[in-house]
PDB file of N, CA and C in Angstrom:
ATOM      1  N   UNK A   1     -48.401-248.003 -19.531  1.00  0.00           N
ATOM      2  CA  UNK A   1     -48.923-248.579 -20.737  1.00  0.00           C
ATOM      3  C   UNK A   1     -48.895-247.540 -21.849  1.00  0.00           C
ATOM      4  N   UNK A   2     -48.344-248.061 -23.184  1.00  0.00           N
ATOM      5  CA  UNK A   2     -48.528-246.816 -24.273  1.00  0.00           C
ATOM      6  C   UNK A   2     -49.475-247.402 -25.459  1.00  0.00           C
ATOM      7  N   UNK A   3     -50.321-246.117 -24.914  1.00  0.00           N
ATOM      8  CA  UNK A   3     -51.589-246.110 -25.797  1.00  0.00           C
ATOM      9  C   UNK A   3     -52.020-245.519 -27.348  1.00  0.00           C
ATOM     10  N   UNK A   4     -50.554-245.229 -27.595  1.00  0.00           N
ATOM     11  CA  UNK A   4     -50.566-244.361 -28.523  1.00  0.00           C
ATOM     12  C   UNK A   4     -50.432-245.467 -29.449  1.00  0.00           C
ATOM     13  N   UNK A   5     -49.820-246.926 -29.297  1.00  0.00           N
ATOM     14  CA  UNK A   5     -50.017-247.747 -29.908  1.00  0.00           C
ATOM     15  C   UNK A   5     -50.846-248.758 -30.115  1.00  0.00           C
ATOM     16  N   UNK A   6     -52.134-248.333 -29.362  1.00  0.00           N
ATOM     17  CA  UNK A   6     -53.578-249.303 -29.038  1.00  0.00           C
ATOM     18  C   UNK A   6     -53.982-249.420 -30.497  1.00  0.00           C
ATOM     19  N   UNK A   7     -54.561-250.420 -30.588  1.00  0.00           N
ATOM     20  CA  UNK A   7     -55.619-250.471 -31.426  1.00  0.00           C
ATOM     21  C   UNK A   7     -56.858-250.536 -31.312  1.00  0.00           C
ATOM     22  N   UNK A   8     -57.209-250.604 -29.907  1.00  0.00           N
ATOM     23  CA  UNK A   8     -58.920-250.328 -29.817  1.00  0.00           C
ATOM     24  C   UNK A   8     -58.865-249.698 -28.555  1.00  0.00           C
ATOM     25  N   UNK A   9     -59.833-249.154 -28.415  1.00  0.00           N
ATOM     26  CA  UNK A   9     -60.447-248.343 -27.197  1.00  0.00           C
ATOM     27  C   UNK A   9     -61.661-249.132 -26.652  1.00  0.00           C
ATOM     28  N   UNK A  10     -62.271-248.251 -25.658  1.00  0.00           N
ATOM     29  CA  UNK A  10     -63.647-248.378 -25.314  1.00  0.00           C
ATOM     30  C   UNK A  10     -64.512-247.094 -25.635  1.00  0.00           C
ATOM     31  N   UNK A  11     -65.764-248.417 -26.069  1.00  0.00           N
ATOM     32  CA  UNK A  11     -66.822-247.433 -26.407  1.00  0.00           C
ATOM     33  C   UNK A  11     -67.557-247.263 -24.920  1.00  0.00           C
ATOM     34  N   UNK A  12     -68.032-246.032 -24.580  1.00  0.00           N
ATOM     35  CA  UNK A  12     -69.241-245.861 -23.886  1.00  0.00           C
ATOM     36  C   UNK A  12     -69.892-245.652 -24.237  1.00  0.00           C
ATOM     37  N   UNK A  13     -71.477-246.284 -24.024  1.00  0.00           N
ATOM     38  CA  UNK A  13     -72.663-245.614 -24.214  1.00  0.00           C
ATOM     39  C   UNK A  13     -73.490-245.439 -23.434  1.00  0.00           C
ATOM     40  N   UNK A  14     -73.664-243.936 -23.582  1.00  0.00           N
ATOM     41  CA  UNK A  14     -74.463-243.048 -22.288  1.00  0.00           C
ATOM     42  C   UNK A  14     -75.656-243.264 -22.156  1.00  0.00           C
ATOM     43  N   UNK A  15     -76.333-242.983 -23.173  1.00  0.00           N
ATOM     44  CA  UNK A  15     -78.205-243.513 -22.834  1.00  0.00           C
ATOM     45  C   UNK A  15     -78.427-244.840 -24.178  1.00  0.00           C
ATOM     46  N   UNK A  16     -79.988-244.233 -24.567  1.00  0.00           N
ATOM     47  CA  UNK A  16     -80.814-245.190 -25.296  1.00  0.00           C
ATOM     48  C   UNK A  16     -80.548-247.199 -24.778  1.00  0.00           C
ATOM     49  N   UNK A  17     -81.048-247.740 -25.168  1.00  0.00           N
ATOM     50  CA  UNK A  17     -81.636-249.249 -24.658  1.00  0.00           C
ATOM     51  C   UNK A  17     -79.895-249.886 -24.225  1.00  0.00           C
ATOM     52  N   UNK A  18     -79.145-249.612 -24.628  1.00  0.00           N
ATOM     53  CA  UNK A  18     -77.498-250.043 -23.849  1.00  0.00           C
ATOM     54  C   UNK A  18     -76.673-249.440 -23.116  1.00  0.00           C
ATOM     55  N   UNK A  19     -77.664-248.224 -22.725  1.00  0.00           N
ATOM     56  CA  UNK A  19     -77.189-247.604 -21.622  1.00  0.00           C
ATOM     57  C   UNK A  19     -76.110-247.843 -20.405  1.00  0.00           C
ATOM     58  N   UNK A  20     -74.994-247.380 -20.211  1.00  0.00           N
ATOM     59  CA  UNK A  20     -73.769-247.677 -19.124  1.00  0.00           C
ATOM     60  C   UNK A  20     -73.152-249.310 -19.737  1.00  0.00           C
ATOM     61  N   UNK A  21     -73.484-250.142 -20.829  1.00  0.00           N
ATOM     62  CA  UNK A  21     -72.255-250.571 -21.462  1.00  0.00           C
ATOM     63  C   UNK A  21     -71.102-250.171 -21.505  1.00  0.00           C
ATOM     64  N   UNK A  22     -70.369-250.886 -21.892  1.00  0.00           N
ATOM     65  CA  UNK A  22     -68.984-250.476 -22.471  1.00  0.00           C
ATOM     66  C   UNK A  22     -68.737-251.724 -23.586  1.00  0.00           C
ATOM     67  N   UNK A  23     -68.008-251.845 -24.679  1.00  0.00           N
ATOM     68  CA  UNK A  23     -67.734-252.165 -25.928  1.00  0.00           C
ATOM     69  C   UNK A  23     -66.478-251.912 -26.244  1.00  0.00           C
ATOM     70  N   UNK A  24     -65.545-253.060 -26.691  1.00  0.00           N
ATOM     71  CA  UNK A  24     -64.259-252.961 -26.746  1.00  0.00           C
ATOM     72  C   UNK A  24     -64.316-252.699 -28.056  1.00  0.00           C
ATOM     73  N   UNK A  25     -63.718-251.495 -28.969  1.00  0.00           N
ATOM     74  CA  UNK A  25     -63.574-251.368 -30.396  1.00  0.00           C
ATOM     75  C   UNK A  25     -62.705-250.999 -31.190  1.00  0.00           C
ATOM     76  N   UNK A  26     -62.184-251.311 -32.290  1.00  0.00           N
ATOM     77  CA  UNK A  26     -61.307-250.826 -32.712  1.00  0.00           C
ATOM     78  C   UNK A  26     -61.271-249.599 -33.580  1.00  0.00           C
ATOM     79  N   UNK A  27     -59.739-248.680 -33.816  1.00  0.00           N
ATOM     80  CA  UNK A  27     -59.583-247.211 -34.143  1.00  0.00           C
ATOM     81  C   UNK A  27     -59.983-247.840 -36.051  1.00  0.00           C
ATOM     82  N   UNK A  28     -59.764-247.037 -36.429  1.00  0.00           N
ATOM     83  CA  UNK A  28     -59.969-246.403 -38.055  1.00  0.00           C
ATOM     84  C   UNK A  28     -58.755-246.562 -38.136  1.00  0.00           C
ATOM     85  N   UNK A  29     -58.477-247.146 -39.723  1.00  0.00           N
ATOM     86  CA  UNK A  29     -57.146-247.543 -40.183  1.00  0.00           C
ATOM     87  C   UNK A  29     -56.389-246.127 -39.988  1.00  0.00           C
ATOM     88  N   UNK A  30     -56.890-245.046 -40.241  1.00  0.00           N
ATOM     89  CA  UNK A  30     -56.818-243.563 -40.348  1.00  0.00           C
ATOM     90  C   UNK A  30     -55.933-243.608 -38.952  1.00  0.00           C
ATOM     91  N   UNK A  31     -56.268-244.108 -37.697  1.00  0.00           N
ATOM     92  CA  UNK A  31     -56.067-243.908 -35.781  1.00  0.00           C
ATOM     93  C   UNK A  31     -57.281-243.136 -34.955  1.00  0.00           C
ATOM     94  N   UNK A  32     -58.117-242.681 -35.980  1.00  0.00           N
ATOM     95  CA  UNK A  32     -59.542-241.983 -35.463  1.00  0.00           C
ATOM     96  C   UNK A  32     -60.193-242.987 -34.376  1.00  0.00           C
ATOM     97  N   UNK A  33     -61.180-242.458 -33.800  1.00  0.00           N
ATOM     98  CA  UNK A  33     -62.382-243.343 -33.045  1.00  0.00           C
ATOM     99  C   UNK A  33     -63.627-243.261 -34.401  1.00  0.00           C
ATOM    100  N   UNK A  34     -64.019-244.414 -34.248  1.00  0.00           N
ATOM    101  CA  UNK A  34     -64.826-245.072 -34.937  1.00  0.00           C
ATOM    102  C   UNK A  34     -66.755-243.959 -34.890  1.00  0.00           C
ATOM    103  N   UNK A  35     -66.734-243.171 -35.952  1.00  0.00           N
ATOM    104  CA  UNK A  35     -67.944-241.669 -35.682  1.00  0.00           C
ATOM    105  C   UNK A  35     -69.006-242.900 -35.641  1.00  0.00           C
ATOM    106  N   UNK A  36     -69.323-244.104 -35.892  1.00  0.00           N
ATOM    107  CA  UNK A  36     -70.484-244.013 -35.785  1.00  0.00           C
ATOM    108  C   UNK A  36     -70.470-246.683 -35.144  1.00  0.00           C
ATOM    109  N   UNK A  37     -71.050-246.355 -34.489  1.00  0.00           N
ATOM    110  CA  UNK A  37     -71.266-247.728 -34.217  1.00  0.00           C
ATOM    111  C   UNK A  37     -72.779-248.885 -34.859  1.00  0.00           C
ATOM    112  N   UNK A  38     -72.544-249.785 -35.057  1.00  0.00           N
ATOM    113  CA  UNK A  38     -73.880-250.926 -35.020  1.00  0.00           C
ATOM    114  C   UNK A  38     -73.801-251.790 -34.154  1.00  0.00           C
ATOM    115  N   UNK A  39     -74.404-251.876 -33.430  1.00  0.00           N
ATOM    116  CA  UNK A  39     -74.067-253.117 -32.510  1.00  0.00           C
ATOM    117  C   UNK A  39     -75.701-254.169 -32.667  1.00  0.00           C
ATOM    118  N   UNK A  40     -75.301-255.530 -33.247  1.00  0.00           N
ATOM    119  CA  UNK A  40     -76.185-256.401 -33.268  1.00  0.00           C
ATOM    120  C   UNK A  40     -77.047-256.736 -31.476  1.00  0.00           C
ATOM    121  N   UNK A  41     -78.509-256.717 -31.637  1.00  0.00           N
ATOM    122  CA  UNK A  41     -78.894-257.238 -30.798  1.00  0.00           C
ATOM    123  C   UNK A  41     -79.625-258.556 -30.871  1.00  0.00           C
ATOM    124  N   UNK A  42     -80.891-259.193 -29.975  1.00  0.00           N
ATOM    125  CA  UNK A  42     -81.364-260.148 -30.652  1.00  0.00           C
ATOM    126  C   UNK A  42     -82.285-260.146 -31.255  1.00  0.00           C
ATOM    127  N   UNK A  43     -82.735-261.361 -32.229  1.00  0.00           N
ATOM    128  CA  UNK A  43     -83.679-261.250 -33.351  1.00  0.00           C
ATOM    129  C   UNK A  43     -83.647-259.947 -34.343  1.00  0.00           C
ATOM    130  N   UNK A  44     -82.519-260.234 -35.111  1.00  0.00           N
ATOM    131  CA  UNK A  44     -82.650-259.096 -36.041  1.00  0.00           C
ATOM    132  C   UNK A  44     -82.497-257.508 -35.653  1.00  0.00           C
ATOM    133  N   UNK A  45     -82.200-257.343 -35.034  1.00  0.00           N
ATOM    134  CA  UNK A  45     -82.090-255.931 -34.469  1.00  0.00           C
ATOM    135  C   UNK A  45     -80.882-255.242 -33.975  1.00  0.00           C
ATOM    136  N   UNK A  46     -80.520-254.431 -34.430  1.00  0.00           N
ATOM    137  CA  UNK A  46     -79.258-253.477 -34.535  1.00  0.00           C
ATOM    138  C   UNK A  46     -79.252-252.175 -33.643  1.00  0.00           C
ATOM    139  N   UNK A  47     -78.249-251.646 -33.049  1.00  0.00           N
ATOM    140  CA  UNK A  47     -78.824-250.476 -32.291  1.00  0.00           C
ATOM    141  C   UNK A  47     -77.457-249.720 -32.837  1.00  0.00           C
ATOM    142  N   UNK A  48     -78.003-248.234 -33.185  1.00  0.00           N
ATOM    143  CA  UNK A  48     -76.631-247.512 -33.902  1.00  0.00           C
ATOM    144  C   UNK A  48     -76.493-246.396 -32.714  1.00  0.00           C
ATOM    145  N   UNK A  49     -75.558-246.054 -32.937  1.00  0.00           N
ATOM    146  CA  UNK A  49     -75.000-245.017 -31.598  1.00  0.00           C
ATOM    147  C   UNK A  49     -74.134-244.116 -32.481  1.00  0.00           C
ATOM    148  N   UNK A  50     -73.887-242.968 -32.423  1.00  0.00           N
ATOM    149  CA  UNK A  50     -72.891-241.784 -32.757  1.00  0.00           C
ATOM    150  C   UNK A  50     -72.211-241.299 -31.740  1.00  0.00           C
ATOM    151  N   UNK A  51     -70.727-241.311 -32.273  1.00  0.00           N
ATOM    152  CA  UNK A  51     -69.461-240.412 -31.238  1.00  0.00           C
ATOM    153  C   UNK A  51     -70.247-239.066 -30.576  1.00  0.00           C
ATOM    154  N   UNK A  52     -70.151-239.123 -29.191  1.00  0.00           N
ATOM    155  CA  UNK A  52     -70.232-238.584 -28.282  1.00  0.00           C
ATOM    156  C   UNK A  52     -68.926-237.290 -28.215  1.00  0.00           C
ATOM    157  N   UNK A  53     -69.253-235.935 -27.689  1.00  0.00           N
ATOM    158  CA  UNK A  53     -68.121-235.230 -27.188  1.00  0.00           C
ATOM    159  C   UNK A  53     -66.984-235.935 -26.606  1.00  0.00           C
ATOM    160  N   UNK A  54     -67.379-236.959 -25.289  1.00  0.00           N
ATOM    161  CA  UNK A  54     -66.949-237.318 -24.247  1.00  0.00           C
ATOM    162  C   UNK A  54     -65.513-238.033 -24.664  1.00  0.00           C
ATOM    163  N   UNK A  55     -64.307-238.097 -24.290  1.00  0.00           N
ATOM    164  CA  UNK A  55     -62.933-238.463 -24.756  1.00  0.00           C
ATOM    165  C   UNK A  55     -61.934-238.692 -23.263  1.00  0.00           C
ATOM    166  N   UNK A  56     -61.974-239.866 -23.080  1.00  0.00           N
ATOM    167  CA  UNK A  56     -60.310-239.838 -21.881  1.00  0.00           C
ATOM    168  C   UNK A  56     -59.495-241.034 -22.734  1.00  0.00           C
ATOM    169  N   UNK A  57     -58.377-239.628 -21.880  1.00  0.00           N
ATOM    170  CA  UNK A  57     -56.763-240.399 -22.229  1.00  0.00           C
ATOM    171  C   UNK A  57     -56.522-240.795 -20.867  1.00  0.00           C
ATOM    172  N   UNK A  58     -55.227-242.367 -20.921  1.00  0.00           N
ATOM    173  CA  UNK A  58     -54.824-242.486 -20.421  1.00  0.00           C
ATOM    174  C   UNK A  58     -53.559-241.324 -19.537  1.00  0.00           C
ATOM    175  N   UNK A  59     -52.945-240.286 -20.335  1.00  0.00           N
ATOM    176  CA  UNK A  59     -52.014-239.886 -19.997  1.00  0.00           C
ATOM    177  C   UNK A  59     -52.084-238.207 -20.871  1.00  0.00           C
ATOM    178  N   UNK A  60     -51.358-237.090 -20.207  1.00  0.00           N
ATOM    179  CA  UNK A  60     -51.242-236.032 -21.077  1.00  0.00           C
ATOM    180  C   UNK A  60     -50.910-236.184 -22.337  1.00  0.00           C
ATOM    181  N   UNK A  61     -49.725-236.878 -22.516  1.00  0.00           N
ATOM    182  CA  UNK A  61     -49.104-237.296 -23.947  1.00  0.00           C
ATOM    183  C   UNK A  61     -49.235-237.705 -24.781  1.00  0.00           C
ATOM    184  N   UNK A  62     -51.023-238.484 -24.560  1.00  0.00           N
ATOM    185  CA  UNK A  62     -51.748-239.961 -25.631  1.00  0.00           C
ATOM    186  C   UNK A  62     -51.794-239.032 -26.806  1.00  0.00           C
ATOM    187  N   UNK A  63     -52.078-239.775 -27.825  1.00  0.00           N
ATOM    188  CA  UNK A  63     -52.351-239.128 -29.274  1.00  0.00           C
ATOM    189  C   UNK A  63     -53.547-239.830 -29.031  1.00  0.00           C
ATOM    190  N   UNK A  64     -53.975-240.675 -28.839  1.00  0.00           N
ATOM    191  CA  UNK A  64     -55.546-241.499 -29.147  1.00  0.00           C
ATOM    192  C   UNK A  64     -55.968-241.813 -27.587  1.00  0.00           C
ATOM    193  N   UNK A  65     -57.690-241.753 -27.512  1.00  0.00           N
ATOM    194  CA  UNK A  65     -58.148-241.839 -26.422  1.00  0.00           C
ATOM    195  C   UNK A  65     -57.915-243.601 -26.326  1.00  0.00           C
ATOM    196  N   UNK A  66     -58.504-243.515 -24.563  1.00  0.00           N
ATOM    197  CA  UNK A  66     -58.619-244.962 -23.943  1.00  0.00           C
ATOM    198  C   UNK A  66     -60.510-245.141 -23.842  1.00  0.00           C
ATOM    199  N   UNK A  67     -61.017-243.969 -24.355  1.00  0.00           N
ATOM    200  CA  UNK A  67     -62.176-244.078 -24.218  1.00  0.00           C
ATOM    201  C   UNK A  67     -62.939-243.118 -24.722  1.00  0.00           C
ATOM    202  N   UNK A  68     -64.120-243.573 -25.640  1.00  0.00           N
ATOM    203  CA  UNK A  68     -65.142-242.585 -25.874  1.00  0.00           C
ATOM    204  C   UNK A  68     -66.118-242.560 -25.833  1.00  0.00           C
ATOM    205  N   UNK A  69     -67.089-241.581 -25.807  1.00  0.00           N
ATOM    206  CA  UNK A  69     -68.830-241.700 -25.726  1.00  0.00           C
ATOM    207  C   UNK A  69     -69.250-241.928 -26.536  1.00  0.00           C
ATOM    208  N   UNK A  70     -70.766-242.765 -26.916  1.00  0.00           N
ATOM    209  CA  UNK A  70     -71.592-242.635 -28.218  1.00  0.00           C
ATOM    210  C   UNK A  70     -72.465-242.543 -27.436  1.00  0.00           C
ATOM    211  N   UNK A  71     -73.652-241.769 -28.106  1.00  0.00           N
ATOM    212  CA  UNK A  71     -74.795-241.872 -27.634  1.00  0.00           C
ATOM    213  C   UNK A  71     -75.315-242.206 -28.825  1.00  0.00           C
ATOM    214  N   UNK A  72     -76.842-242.660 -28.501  1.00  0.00           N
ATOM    215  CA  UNK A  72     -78.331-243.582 -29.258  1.00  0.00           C
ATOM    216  C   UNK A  72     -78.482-242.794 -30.343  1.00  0.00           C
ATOM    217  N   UNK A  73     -78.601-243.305 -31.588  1.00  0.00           N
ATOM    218  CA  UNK A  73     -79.439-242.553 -32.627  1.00  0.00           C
ATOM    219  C   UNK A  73     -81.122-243.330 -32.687  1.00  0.00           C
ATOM    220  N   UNK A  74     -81.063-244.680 -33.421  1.00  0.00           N
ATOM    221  CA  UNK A  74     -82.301-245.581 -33.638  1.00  0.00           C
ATOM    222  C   UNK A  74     -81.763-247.095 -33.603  1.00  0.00           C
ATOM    223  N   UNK A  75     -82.726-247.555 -33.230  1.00  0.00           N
ATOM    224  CA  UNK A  75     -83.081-249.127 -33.489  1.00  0.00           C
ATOM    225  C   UNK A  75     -83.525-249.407 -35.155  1.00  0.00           C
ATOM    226  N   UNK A  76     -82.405-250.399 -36.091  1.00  0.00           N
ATOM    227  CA  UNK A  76     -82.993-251.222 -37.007  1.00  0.00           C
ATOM    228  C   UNK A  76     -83.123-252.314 -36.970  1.00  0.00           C
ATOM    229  N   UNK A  77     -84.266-252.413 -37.469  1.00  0.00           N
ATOM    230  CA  UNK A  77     -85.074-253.937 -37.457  1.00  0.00           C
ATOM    231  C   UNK A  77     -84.692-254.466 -38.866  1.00  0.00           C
ATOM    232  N   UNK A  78     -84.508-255.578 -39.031  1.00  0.00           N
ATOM    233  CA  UNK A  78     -83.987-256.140 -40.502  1.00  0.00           C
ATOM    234  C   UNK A  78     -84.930-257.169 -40.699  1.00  0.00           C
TER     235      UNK A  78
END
């Protein structure tokens, strides 16, 4: 599979309330991973996560991961 032409990855997220999810997302028009996430929960409530160190490629050769970490910043309530 060539991933260098993906357009989305997976998000992981390591701790806070969505802990061991995964989230299919897409790169930055740029080909970056996406520094910062919102993910809607219920009743009004949002949970934001920030890019993690954590990065796998499918292959030595990828230019873009098949996967990255975010971990928890806060819960907004709207």
């Amino acid at each position: 599979m060539d991933t260098s032409s993906a357009s989305s990855y997976t998000a992981k997220l390591i701790d806070g309330p969505l802990e061991g999810k995964t989230v299919a997302t897409a790169f930055l028009e740029s080909g970056d991973p996406r520094p910062r996430l919102e993910l809607n929960a219920e009743q009004g409530k949002r949970y934001i996560y920030t890019r993690g160190a954590g990065l796998e490629f499918a292959g030595d050769d990828d230019d873009r991961p098949t996967a990255v970490e975010y971990r928890f910043v806060e819960t907004v309530f709207d």
